[in-house]
Protein backbone atom coordinates (compact mmCIF):
# COMPACT_ATOMS: atom_id res chain seq x y z
CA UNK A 1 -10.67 -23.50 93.18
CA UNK A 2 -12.56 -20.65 91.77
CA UNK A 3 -9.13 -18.88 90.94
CA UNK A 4 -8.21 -21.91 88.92
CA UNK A 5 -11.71 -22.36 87.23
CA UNK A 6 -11.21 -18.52 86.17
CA UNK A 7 -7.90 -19.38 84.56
CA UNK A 8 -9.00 -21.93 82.85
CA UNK A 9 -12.00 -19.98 81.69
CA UNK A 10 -9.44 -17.21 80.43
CA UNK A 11 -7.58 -19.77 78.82
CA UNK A 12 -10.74 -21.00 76.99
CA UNK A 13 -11.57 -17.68 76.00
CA UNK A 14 -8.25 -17.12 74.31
CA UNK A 15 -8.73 -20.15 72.13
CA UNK A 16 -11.95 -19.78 71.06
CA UNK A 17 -10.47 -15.88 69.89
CA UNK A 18 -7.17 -17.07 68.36
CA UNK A 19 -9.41 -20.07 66.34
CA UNK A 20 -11.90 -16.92 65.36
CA UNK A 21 -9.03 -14.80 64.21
CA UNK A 22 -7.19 -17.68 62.30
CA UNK A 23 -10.60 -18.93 60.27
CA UNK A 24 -11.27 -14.74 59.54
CA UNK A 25 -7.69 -14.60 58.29
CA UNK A 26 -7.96 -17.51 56.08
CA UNK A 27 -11.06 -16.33 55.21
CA UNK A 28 -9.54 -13.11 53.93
CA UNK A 29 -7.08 -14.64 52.00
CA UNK A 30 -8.89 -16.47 50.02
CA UNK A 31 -11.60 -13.70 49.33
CA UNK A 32 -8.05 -12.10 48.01
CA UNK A 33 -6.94 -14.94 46.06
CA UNK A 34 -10.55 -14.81 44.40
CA UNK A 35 -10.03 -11.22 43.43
CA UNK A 36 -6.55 -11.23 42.32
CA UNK A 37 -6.81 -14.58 40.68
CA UNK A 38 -6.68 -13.71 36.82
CA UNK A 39 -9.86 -15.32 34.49
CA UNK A 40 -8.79 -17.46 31.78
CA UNK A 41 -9.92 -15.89 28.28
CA UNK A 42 -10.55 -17.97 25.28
CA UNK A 43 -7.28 -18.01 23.18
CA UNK A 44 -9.53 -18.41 19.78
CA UNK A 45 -11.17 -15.32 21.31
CA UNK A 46 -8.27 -13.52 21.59
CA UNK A 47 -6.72 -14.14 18.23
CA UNK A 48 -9.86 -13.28 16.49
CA UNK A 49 -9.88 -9.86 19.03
CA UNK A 50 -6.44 -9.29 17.63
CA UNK A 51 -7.52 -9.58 14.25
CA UNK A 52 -10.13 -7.68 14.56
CA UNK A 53 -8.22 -4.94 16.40
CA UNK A 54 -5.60 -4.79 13.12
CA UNK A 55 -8.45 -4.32 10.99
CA UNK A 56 -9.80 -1.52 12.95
CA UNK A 57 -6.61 0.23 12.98
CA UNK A 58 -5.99 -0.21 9.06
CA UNK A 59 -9.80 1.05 8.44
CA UNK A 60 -8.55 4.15 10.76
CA UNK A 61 -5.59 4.45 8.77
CA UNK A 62 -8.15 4.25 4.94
CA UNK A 63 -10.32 6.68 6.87
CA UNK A 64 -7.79 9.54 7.51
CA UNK A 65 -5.96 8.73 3.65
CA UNK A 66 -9.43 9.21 1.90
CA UNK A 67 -9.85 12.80 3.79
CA UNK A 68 -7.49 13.84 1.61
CA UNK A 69 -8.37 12.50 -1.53
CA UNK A 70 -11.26 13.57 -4.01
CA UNK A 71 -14.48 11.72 -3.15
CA UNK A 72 -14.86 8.51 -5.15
CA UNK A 73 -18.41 8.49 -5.02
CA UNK A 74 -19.32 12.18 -6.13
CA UNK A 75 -18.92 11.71 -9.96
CA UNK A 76 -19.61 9.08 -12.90
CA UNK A 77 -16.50 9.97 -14.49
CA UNK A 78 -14.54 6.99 -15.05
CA UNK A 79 -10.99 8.98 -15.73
CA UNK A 80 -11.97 11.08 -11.96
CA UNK A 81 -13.09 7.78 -10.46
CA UNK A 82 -9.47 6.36 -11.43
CA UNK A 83 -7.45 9.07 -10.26
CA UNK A 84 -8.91 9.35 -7.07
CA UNK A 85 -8.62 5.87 -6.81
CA UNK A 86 -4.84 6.64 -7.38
CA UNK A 87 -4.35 9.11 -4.71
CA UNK A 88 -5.99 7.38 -1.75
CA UNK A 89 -4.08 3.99 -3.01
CA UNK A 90 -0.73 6.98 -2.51
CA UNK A 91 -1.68 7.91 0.50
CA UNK A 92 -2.10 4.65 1.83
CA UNK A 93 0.87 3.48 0.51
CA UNK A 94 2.72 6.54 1.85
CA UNK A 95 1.48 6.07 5.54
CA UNK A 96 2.21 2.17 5.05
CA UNK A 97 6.07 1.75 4.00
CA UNK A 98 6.96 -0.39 6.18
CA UNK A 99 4.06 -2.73 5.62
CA UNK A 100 4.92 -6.47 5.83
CA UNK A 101 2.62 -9.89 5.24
CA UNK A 102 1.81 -10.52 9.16
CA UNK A 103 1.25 -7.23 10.40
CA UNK A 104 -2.73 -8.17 9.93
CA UNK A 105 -2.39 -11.91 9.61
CA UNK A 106 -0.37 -12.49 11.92
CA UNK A 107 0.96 -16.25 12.28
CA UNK A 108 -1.63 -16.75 15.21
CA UNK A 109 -4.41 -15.51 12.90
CA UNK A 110 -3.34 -17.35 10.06
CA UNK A 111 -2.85 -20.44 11.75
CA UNK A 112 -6.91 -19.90 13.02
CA UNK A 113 -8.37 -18.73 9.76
CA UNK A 114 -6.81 -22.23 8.49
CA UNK A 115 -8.59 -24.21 11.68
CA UNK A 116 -11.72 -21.94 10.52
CA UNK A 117 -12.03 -23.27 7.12
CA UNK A 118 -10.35 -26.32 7.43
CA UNK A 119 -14.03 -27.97 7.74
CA UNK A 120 -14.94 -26.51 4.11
CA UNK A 121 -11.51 -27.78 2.73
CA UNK A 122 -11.40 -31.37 3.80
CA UNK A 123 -14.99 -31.80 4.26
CA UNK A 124 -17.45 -33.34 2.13
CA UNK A 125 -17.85 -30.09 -0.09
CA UNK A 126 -13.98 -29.49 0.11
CA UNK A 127 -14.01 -30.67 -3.39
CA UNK A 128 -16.92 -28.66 -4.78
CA UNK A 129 -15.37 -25.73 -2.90
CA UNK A 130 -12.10 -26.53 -4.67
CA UNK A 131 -12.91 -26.43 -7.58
CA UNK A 132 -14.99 -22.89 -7.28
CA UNK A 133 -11.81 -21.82 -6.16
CA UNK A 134 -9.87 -22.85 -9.06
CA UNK A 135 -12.21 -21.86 -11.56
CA UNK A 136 -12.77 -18.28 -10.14
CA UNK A 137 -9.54 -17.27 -8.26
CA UNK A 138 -6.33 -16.02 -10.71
CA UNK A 139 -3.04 -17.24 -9.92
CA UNK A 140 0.06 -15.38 -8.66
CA UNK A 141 1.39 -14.96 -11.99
CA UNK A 142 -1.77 -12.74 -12.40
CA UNK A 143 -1.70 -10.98 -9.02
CA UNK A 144 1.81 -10.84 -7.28
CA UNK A 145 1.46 -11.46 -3.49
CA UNK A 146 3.37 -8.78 -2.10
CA UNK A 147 1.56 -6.51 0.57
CA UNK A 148 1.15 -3.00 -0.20
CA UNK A 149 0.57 -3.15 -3.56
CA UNK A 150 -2.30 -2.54 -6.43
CA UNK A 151 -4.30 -5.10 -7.01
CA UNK A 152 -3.97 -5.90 -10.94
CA UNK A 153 -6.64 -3.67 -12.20
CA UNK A 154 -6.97 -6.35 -15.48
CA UNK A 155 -6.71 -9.19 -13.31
CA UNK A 156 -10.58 -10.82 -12.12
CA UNK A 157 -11.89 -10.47 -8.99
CA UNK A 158 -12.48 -13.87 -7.50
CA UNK A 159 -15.48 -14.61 -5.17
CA UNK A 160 -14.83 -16.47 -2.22
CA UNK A 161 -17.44 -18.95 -2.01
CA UNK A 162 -20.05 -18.40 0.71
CA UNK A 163 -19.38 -21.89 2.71
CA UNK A 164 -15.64 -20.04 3.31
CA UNK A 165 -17.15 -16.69 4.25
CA UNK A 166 -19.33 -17.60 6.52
CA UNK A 167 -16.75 -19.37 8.52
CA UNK A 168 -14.29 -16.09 8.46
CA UNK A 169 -14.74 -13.11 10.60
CA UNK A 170 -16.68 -10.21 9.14
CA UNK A 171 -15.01 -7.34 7.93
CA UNK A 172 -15.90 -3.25 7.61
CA UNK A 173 -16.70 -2.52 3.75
CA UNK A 174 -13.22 -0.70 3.85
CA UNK A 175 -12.01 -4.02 3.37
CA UNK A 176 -12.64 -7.66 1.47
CA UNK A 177 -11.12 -11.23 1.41
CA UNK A 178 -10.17 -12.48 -2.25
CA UNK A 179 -8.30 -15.48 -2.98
CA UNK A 180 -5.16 -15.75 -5.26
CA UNK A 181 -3.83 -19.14 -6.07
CA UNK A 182 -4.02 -21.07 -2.69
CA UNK A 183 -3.51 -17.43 -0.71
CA UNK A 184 -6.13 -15.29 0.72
CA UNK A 185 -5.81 -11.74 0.48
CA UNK A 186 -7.16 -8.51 2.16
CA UNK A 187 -8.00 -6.02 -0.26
CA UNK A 188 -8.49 -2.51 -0.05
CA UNK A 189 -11.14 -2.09 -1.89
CA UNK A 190 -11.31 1.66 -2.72
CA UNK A 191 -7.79 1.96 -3.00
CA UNK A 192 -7.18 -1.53 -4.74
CA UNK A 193 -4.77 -2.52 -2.56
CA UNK A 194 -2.85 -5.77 -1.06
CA UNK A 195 -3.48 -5.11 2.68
CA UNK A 196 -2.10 -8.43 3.39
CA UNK A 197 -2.85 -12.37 2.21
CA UNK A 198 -2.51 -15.70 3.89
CA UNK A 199 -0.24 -18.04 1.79
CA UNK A 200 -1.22 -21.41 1.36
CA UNK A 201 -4.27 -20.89 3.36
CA UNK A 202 -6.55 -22.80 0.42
CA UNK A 203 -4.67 -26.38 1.26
């Protein structure tokens, strides 16, 4: 009798340890599952990141073009002012070739910087906002939308109104939005330069 109630005690035992075992194991797993498990990032986070990024690099790109150009803000000299103007916009467009519209904008970006300022086109001010817009901004036949290009030096400058700026990301004073027709540009704005546009982004 005391044989069997020892086996049967053993037996016990060897539950109780396999149950143990099994709960620490499943245990472990899903402490692994936790750490491997990837976190889900924003996606309007991430296209504004990207955006960003792009910017970044271009402003890297102005930085190391204007090292070897004169200094544009050591003289009053309009003619000097102009010409150095002209080398960093050569330099630029030297490094840049193979520029194309979407290498900043990309289609993600553009289709979010629409979303972004959708509110200020369709909204109650849209019209109001319009109509800055047409007033102020000069049309393609003005500026030709083609990336990598000078900015018409006789054509105006328009000002995006504030309602649109404050819904756009901010951007290093390398660089500024304009609008042209129903496009948005970035503009180089020591070199003069189409960095890239939006088309149809006023709508």
């Amino acid at each position: 009798m005391s044989q069997l109630n020892r086996g049967m005690g053993l037996v016990a035992l060897v539950i109780v340890l396999s149950a143990g075992a099994a709960q620490s194991e499943q245990s472990t797993l899903k402490s692994a599952k936790g750490t491997t498990r990837p976190t889900k990032a924003n996606p309007d986070a991430l296209v504004l990141q990207d955006f960003k990024h792009r910017v970044e690099q271009y402003v890297e790109l102005h930085k190391k073009a204007a090292k070897k150009s004169p200094p544009l803000k050591e003289t009053t000299d309009t003619a000097k002012i102009k010409a150095a103007q002209q080398v960093l916009a050569d330099t630029i467009q030297s490094a840049r070739t193979g520029a194309r519209r979407g290498d900043i904008f990309t289609p993600a970006v553009s289709r979010k910087f629409k979303q972004l300022m959708y509110t200020e086109l369709k909204g109650p001010d849209a019209r109001e906002t319009k109509k800055v817009i047409k007033e102020d901004a000069p049309s393609p036949a003005v500026v030709p939308l083609k990336v990598n290009t000078h900015y018409p030096e006789a054509a105006p400058l328009s000002t995006v109104p504030p309602n649109l700026l404050e819904r756009l990301p901010q951007l290093p004073p390398q660089v500024d939005y304009r609008i042209v027709g129903k496009a948005l540009l970035l503009r180089d704005v020591d070199a003069n330069l189409i960095v890239d546009y939006i088309p149809n982004a006023i709508q």
